[in-house]
Protein backbone atom coordinates (compact mmCIF):
# COMPACT_ATOMS: atom_id res chain seq x y z
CA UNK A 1 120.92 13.02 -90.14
CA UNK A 2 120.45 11.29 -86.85
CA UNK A 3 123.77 11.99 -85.59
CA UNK A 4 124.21 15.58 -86.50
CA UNK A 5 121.41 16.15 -84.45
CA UNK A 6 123.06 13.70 -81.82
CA UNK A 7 126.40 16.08 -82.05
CA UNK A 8 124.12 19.11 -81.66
CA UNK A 9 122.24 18.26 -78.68
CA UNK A 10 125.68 17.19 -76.91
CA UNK A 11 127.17 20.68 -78.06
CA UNK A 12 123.90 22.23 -76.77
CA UNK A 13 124.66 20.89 -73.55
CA UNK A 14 128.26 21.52 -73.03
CA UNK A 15 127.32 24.85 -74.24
CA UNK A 16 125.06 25.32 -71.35
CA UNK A 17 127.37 23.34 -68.91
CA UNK A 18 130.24 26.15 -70.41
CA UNK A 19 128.41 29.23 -69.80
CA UNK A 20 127.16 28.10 -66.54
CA UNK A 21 131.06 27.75 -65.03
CA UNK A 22 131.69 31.20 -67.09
CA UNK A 23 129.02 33.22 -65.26
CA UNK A 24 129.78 31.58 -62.06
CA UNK A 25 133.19 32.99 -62.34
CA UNK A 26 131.83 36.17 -62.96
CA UNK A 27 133.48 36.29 -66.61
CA UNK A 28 130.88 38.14 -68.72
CA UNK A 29 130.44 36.87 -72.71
CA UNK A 30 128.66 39.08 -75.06
């Protein structure tokens, strides 16, 4: 299960990374 929790942490982060260029265009996400 070492990768799955590999692939989580990099969608965690991308996530983050997403969200961050999302608010800083003003676009609101519910």
């Amino acid at each position: 299960g070492g990768n799955r929790t590999k692939a989580a942490e990099l969608l965690g982060t991308s996530r983050v990374t997403l969200w961050k260029k999302i608010s800083r265009y003003g676009i609101e996400v519910e």
